[in-house]
Protein backbone atom coordinates (compact mmCIF):
# COMPACT_ATOMS: atom_id res chain seq x y z
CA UNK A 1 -41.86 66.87 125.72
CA UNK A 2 -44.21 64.12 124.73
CA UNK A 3 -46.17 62.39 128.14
CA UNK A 4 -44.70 58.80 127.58
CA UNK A 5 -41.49 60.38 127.53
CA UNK A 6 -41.88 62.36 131.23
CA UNK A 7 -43.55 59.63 132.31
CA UNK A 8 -40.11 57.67 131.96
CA UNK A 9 -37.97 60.45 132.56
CA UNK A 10 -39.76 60.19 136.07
CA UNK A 11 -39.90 56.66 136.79
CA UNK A 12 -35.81 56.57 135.91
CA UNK A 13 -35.64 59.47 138.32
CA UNK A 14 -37.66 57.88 140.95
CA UNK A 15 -36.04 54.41 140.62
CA UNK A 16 -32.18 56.10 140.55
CA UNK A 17 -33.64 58.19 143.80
CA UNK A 18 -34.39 55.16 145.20
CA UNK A 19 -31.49 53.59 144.59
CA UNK A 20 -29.51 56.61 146.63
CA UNK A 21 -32.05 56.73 149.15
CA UNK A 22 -31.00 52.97 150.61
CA UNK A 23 -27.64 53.94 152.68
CA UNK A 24 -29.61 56.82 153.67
CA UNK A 25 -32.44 55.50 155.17
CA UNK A 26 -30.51 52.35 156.69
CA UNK A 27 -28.60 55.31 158.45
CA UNK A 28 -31.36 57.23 159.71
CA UNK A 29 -32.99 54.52 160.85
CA UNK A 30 -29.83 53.51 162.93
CA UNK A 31 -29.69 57.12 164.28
CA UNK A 32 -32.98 57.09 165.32
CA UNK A 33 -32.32 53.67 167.24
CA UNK A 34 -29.63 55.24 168.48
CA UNK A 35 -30.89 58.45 169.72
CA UNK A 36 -35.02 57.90 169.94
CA UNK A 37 -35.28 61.17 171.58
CA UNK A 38 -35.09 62.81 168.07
CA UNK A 39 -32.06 65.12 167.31
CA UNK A 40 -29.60 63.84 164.62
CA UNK A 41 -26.41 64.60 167.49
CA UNK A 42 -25.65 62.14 170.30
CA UNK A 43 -24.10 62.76 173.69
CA UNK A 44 -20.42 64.61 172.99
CA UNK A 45 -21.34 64.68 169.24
CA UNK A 46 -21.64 68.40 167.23
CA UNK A 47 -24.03 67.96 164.09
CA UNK A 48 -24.56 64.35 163.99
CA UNK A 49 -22.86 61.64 162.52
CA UNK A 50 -21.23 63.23 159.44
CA UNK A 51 -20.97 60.28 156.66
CA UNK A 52 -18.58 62.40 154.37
CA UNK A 53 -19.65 65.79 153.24
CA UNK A 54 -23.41 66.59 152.26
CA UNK A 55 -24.91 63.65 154.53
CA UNK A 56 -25.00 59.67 153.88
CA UNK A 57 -23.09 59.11 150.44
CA UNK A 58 -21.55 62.00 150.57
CA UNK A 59 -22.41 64.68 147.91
CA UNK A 60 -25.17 63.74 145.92
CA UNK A 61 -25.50 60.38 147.62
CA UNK A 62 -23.72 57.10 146.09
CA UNK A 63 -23.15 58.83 142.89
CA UNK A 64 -21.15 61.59 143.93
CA UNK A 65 -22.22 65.17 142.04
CA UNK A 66 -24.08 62.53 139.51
CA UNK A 67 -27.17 62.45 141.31
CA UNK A 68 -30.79 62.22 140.31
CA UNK A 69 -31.45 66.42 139.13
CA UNK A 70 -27.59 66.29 137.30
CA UNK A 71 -28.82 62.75 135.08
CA UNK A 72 -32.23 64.55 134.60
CA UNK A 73 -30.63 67.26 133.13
CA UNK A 74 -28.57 65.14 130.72
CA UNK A 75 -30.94 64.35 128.28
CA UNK A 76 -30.52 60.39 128.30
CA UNK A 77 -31.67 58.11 126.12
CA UNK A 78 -33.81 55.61 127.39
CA UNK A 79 -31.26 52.51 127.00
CA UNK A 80 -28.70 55.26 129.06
CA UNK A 81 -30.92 55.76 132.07
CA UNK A 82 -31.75 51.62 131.65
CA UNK A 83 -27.85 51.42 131.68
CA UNK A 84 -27.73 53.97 134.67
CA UNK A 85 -29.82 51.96 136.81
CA UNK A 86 -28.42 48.46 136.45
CA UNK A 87 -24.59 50.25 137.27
CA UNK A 88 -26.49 51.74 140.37
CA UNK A 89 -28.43 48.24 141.31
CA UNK A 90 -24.94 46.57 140.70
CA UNK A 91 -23.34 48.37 143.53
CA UNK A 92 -26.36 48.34 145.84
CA UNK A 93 -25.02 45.39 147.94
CA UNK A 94 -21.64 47.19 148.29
CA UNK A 95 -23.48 50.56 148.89
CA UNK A 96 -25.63 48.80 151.76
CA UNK A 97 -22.69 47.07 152.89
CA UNK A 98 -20.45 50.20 153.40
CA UNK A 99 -23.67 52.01 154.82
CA UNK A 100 -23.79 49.47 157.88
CA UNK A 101 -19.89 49.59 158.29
CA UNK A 102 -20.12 53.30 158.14
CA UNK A 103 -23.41 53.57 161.56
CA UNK A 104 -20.80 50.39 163.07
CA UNK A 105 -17.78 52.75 162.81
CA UNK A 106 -19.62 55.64 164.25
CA UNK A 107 -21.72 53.82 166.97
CA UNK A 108 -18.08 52.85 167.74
CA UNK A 109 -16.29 56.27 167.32
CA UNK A 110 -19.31 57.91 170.12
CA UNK A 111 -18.83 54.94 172.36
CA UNK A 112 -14.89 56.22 172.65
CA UNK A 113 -15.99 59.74 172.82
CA UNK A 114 -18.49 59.35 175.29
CA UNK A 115 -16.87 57.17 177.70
CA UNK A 116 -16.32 57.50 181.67
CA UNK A 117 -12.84 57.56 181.23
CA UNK A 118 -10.73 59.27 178.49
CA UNK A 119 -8.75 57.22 176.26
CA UNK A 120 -6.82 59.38 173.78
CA UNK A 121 -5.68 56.13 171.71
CA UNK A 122 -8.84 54.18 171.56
CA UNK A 123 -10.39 57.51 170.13
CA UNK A 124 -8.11 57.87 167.82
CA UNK A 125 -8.20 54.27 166.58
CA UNK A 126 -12.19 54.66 166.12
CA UNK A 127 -11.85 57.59 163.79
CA UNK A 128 -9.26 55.99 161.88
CA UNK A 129 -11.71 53.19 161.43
CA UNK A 130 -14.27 56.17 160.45
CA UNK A 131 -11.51 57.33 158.11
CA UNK A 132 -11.26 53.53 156.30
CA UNK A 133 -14.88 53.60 155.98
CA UNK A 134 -15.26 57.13 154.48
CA UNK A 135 -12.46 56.11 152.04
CA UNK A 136 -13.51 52.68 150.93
CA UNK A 137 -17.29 54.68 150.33
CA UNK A 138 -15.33 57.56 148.30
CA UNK A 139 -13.81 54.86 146.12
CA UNK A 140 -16.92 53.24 145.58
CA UNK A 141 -18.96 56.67 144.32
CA UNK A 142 -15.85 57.24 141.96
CA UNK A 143 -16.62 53.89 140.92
CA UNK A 144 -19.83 53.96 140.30
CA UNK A 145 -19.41 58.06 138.97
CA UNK A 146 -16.88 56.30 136.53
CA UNK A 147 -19.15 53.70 134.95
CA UNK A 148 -22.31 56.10 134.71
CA UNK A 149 -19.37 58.48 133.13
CA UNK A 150 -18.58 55.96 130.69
CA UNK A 151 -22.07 55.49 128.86
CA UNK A 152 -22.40 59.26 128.72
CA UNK A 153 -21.64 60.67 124.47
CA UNK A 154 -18.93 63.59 124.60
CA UNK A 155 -21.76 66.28 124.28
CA UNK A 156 -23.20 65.13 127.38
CA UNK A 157 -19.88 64.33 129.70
CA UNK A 158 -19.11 68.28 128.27
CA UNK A 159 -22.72 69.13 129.90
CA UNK A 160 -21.64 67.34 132.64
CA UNK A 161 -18.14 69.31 133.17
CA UNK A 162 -19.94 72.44 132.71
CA UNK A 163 -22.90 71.66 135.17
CA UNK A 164 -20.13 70.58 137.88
CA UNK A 165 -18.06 73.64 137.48
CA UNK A 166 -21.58 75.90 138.00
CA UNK A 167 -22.28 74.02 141.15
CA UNK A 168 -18.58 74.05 142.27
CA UNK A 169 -18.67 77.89 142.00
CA UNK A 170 -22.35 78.62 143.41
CA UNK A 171 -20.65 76.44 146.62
CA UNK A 172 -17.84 78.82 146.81
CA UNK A 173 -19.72 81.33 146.58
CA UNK A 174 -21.80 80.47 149.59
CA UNK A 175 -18.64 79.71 150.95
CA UNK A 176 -17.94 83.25 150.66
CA UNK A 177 -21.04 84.78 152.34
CA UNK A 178 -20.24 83.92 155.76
């Protein structure tokens, strides 16, 4: 592989990195606000906040199982990975959006938990509100997995399939291990 062409097969990694990095760092920097001791769980919490499976975003981040190392891997052309990054900047306002919902709906959800005096409804209520959040981010990586999906050529959405299916099985097969 020629130099120029790592050189921007590393700056579209770095900038689509970035890009996923945003609702993660807005939400670690509201956890450590939160909970300045250190520690990612607060009072009455087990492992933290939880935004979906696999951290903020989810698996992967905003894009799902489309993250950074799975577009690397893709081979795209330069105008792809150009394409790639204005469908990820495109969503970034919704992506920070649903990120501060998502610490709001939490903050809120621990406030229930946590309280002096038990309130089965109001606890209840706040994790439905968790539940909206988590769903309205899910459609929004399908979204974005479903634009990236559609600038992809046959050979590499096959790649793509194939890649997912490896990674589906190496998780069920740590699955398995325990």
């Amino acid at each position: 592989m020629s130099m120029s062409k790592r050189i921007v097969l590393g700056l579209s990694a770095a900038a689509i990195t970035v890009a996923l990095a945003g609702v993660g760092f807005a939400t670690g920097q509201a956890d450590s606000a939160q909970n300045p001791a250190g520690g990612r769980g607060g009072p009455g919490r087990f492992g933290g906040p939880g935004f979906g499976r696999g951290g903020p975003g989810g698996r992967g981040g905003a894009m799902g199982v489309l993250g950074p190392m799975m577009i690397e891997r893709l081979d795209l052309t330069a105008d792809q990975k150009d394409r790639v990054k204005q469908i990820v900047d495109s969503h970034r306002a919704d992506q920070q959006a649903i990120g501060q919902r998502m610490m709001a709906a939490h903050n809120a959800l621990d406030t229930a938990i946590t309280s002096a005096s038990f309130d089965e409804a109001l606890v209840r209520t706040r994790a439905a509100d968790v539940a909206g959040v988590e769903a309205d981010e899910s459609v929004l990586r399908a979204r974005i997995y479903a634009e990236v999906l559609q600038i992809l050529t046959s050979d590499q959405q096959a790649k793509l399939k194939t890649m997912q299916a490896d990674m589906q099985q190496r998780r069920g097969q740590r699955g398995q291990k325990h």
